[in-house]
N, C-alpha and C. Protein backbone atom coordinates (compact mmCIF):
# COMPACT_ATOMS: atom_id res chain seq x y z
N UNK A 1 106.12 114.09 88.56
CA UNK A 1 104.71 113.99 88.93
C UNK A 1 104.57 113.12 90.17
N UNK A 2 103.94 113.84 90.79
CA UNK A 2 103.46 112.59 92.38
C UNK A 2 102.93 111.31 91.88
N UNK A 3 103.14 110.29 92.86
CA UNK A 3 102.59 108.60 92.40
C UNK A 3 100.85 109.10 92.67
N UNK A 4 100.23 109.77 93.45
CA UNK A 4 98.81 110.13 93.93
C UNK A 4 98.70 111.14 93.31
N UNK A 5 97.52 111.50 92.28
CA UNK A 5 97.54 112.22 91.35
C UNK A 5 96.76 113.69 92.44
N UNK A 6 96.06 112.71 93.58
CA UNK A 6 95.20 113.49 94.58
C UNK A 6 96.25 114.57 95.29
N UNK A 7 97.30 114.23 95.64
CA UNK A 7 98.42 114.69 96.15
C UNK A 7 99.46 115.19 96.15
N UNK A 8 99.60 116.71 95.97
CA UNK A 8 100.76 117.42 94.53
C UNK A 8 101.98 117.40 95.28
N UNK A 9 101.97 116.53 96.61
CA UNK A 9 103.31 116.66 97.42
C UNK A 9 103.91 115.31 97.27
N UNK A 10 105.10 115.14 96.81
CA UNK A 10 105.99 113.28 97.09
C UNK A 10 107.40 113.48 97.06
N UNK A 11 107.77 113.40 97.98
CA UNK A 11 109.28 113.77 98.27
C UNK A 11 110.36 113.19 97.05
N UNK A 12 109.69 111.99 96.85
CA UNK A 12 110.38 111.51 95.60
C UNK A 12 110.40 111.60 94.10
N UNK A 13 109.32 111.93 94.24
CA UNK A 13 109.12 112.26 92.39
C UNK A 13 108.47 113.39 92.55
N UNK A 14 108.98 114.06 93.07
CA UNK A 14 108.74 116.04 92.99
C UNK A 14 109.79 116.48 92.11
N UNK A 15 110.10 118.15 92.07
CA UNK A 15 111.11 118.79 91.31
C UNK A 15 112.60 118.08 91.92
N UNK A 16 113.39 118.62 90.86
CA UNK A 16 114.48 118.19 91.34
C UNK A 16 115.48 118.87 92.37
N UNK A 17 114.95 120.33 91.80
CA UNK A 17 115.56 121.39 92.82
C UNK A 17 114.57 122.09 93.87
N UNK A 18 115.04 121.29 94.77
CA UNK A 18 114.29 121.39 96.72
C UNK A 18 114.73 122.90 96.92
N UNK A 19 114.75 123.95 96.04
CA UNK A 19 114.78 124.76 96.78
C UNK A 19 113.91 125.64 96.29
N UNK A 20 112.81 125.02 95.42
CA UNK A 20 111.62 125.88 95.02
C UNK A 20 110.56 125.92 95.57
N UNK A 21 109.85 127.28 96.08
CA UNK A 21 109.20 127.45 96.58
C UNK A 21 107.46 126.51 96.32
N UNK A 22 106.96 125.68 97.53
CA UNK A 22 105.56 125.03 97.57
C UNK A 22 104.86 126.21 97.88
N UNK A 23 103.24 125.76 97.27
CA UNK A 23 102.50 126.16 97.51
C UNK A 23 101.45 125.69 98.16
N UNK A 24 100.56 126.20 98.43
CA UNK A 24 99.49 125.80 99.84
C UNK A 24 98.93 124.00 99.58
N UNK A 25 98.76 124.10 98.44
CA UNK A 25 98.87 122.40 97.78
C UNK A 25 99.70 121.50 98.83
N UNK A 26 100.81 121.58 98.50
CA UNK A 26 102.00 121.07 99.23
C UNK A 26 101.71 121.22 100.45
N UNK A 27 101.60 122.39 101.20
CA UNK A 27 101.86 122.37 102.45
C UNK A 27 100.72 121.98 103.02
N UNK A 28 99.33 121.74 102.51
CA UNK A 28 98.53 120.79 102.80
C UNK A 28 98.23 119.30 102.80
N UNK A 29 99.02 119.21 102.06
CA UNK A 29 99.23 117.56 101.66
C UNK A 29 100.68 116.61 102.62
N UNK A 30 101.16 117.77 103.43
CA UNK A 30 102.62 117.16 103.87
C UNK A 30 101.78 117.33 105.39
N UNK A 31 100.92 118.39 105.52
CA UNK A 31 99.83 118.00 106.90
C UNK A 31 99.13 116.83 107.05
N UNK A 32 98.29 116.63 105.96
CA UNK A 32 97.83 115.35 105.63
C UNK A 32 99.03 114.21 105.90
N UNK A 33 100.34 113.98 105.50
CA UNK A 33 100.84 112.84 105.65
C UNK A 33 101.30 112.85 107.32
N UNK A 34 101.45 113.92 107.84
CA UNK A 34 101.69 114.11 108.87
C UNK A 34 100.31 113.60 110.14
N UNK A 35 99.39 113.78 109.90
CA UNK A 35 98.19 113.68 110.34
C UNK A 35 97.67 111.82 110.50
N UNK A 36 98.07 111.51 109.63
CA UNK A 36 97.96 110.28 108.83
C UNK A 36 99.37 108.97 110.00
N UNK A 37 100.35 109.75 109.67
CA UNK A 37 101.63 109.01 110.67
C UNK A 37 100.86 109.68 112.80
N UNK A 38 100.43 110.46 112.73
CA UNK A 38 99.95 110.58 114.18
C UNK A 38 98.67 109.79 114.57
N UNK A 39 98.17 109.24 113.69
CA UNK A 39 97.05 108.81 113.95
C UNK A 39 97.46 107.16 113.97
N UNK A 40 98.97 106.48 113.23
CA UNK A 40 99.16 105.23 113.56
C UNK A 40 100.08 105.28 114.42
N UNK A 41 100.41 106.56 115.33
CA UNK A 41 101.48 105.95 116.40
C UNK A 41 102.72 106.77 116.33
N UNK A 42 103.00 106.89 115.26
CA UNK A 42 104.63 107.17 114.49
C UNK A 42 105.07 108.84 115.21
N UNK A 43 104.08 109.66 115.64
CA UNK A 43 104.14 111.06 116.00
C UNK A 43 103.84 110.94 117.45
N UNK A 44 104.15 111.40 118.37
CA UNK A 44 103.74 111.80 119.39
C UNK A 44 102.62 113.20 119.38
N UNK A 45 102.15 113.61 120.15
CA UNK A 45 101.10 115.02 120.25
C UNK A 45 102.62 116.23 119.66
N UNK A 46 102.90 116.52 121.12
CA UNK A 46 103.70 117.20 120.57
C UNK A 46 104.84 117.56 118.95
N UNK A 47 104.94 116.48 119.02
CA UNK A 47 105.76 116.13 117.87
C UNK A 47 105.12 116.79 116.45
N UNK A 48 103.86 116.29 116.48
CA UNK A 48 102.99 116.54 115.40
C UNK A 48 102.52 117.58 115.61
N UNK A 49 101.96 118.49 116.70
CA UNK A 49 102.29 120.01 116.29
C UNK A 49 103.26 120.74 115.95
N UNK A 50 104.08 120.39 116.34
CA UNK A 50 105.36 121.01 116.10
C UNK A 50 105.55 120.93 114.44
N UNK A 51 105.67 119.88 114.06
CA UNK A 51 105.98 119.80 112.44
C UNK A 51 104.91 120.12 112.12
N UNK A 52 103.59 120.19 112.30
CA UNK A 52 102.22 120.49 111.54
C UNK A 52 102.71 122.34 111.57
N UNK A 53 103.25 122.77 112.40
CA UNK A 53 103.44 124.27 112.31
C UNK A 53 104.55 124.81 111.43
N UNK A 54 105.60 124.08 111.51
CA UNK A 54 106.45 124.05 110.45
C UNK A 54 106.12 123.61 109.14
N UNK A 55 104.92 123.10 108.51
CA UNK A 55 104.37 122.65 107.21
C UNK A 55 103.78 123.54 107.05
N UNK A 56 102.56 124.28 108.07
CA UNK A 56 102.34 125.12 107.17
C UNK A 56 103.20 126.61 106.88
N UNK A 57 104.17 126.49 107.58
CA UNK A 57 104.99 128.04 107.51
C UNK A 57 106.13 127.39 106.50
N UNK A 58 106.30 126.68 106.02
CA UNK A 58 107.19 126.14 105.24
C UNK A 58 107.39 127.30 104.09
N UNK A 59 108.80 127.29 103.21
CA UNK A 59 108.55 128.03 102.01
C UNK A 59 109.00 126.95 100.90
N UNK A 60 110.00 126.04 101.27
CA UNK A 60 110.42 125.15 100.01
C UNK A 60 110.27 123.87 99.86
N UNK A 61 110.43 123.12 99.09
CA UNK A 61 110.13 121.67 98.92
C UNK A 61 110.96 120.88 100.11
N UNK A 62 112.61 121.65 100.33
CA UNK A 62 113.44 121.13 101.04
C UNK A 62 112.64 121.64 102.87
N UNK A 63 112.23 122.14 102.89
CA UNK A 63 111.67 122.57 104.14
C UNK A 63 110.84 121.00 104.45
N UNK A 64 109.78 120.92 103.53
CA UNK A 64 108.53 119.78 103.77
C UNK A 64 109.43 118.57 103.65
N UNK A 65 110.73 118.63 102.80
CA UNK A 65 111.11 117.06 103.12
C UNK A 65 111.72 116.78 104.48
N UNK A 66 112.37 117.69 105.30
CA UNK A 66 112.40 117.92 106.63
C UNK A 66 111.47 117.30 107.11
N UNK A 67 110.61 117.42 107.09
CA UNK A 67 109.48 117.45 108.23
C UNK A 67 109.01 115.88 107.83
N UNK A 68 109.27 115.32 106.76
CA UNK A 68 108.85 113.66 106.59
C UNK A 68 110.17 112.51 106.38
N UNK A 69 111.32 113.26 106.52
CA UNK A 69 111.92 112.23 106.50
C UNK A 69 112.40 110.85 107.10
N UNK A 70 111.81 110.99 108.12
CA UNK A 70 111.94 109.95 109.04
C UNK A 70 110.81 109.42 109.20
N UNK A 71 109.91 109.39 108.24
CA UNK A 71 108.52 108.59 108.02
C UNK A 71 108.51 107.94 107.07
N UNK A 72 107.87 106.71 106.80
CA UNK A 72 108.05 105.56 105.67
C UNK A 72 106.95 106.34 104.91
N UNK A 73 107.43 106.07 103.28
CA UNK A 73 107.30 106.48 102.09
C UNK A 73 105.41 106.19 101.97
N UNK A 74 104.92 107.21 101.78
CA UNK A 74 103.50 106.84 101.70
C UNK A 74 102.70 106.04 100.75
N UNK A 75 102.35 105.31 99.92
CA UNK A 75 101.66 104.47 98.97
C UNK A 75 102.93 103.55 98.47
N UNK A 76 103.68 103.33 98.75
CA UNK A 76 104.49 102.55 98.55
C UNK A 76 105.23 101.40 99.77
N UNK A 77 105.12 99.96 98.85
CA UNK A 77 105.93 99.45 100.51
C UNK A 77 107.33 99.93 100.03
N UNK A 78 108.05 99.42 100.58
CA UNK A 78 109.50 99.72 101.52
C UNK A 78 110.17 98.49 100.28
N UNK A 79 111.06 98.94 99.50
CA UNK A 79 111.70 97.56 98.87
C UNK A 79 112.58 96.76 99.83
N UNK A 80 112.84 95.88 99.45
CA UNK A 80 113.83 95.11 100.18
C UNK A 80 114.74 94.49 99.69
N UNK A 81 116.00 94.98 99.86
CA UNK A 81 117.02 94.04 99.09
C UNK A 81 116.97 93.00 98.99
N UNK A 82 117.05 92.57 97.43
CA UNK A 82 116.64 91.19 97.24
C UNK A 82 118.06 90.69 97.55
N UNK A 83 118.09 89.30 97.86
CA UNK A 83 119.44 88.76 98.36
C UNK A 83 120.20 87.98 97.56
N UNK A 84 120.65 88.17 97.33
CA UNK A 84 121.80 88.13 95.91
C UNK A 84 122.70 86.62 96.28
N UNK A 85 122.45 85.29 96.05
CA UNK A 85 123.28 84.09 96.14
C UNK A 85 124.33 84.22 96.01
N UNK A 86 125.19 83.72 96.39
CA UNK A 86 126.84 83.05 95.66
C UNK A 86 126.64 82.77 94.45
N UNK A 87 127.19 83.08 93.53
CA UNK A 87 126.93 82.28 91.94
C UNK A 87 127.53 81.55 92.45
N UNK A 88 127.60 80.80 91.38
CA UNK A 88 127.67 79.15 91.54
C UNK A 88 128.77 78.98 90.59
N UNK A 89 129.96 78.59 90.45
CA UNK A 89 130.57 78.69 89.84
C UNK A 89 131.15 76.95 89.45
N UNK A 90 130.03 76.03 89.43
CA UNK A 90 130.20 74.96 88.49
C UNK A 90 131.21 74.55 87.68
N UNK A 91 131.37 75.55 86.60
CA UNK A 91 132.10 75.88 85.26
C UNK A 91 133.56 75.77 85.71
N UNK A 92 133.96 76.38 87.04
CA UNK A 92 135.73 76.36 87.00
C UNK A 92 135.93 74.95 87.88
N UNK A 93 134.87 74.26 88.88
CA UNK A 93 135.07 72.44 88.82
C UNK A 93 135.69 71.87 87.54
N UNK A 94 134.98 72.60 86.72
CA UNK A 94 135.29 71.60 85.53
C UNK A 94 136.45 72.23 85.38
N UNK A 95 137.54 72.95 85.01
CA UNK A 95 138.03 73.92 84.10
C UNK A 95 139.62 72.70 85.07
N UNK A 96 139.89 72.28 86.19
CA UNK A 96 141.06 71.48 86.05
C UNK A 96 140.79 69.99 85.40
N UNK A 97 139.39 69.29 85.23
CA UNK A 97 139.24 68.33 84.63
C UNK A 97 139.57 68.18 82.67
N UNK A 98 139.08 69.48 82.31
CA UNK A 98 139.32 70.14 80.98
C UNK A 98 140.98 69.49 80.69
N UNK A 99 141.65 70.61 81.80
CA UNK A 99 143.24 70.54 81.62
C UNK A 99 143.92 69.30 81.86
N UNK A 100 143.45 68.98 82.52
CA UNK A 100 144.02 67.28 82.91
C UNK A 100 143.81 66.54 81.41
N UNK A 101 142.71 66.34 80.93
CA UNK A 101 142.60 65.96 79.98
C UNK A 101 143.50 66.41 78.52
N UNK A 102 143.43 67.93 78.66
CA UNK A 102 144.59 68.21 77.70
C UNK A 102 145.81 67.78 77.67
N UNK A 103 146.03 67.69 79.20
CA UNK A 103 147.23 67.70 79.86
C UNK A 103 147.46 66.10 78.93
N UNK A 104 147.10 65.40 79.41
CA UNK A 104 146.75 63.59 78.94
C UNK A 104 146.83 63.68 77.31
N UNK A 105 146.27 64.22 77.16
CA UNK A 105 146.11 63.91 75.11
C UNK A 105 146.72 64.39 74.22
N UNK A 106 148.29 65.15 75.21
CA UNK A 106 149.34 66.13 74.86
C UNK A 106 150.47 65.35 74.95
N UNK A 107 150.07 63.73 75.48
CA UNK A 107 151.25 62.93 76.17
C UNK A 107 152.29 63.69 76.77
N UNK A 108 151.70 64.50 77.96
CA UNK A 108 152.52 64.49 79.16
C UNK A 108 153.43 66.27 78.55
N UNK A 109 153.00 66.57 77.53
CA UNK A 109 154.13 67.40 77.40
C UNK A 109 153.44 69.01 77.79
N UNK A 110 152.57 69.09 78.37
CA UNK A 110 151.74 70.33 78.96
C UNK A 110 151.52 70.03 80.40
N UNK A 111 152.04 69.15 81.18
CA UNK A 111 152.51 68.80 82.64
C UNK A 111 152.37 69.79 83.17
N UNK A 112 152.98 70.56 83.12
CA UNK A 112 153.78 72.02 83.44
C UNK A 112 152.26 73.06 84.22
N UNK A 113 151.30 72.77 83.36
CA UNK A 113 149.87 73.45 83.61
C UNK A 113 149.42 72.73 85.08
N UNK A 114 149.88 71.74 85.23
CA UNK A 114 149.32 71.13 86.34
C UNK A 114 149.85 71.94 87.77
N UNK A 115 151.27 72.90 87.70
CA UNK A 115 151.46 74.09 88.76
C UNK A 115 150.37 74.95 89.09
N UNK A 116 150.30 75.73 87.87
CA UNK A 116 149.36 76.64 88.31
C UNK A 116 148.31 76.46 88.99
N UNK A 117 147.84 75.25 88.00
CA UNK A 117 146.58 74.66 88.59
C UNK A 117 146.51 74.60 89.97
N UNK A 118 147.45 73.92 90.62
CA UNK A 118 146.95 73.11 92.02
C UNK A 118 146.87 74.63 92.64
N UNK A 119 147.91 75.45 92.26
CA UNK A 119 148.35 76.48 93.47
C UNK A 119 146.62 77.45 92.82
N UNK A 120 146.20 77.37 91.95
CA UNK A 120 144.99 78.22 92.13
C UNK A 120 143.78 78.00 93.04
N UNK A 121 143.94 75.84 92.70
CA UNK A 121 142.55 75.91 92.89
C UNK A 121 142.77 74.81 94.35
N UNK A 122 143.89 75.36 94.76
CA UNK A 122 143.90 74.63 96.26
C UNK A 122 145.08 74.98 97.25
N UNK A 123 146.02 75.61 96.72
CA UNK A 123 146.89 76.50 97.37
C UNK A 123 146.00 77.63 98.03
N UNK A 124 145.35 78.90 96.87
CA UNK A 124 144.29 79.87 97.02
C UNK A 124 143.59 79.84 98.29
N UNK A 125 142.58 78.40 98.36
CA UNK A 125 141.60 78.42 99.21
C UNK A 125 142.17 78.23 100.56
N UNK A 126 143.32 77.86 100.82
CA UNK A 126 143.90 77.32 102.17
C UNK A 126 144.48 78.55 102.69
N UNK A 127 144.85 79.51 101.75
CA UNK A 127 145.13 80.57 102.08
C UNK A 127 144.41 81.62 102.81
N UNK A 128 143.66 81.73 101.90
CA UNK A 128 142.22 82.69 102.06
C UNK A 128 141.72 82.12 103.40
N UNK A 129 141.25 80.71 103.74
CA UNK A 129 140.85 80.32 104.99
C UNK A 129 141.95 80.62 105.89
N UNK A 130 143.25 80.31 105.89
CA UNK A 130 143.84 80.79 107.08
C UNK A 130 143.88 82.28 107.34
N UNK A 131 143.54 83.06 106.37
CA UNK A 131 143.78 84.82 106.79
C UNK A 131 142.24 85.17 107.28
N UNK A 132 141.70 84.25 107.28
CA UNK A 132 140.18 84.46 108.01
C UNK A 132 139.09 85.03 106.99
N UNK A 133 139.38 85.09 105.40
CA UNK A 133 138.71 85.72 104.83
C UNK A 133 137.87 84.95 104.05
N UNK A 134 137.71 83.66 104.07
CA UNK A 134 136.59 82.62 103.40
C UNK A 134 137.09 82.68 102.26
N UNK A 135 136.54 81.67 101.85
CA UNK A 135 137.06 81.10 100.38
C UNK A 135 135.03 80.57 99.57
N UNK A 136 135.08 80.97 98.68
CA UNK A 136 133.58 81.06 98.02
C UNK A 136 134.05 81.14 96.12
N UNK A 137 134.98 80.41 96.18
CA UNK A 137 135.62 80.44 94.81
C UNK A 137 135.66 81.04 93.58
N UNK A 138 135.43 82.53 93.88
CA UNK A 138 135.59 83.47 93.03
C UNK A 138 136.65 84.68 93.76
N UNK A 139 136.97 84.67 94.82
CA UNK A 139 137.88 85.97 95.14
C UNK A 139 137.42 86.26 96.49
N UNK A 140 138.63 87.03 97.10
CA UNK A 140 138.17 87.36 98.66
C UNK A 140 136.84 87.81 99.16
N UNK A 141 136.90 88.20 100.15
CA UNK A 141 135.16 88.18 100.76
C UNK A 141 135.22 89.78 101.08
């Protein structure tokens, strides 16, 4: 169903298969959006006859999405990728303090953990910075 109940044409929530034939509905309503983008700029004269003649000689849904695709989505704004932080990865600061401590209350006999450790959480990053690929303490970039 179209988001404009006024408007039986929406490139996006139309059929699924663009290769069924519109009817005068449609090809009036894709004039209208057309009419609508020439009047803020977005069409030149020419331009907008040209596709206004191709809308109405149109036969399929895939025809009319032609003719708007390079026009912003009508009743809708434009989403915008929301921007996604670095998690924060707090939790593995702690995770050699954890071991140290095990390490300690094991009297010395889980030492051995203290290899891995360094080479993960400071071998890793020196690495990663010298191959130019940043270090953000979860994995390459």
């Amino acid at each position: 169903m179209p988001a404009d109940p006024q408007n039986p044409y929406d490139r996006h929530s139309g059929p699924r298969d663009r290769s069924l034939r519109v009817g005068d509905a449609e090809r009036e309503a894709v004039s209208e959006i057309l009419r609508r983008e020439h009047v803020r700029g977005r069409l030149d004269a020419d331009e907008f006859q040209e596709r206004l003649d191709r809308s109405l000689t149109a036969k399929t849904y895939a025809d009319l999405d032609a003719l708007v695709a390079d026009l912003p989505p009508e009743g809708r704004p434009r989403r915008r990728r929301a921007f996604a932080p670095t998690p924060r990865l707090w939790p593995l600061g702690i995770v050699p303090l954890v071991l140290i401590a095990v390490v300690l209350a094991s009297g010395g006999h889980l030492l051995w953990l203290a290899f891995p450790i360094f080479a993960l959480f400071v071998v890793r990053p020196l690495v990663w910075r010298a191959w130019g690929r940043g270090y953000r303490g979860y994995g390459p970039c």
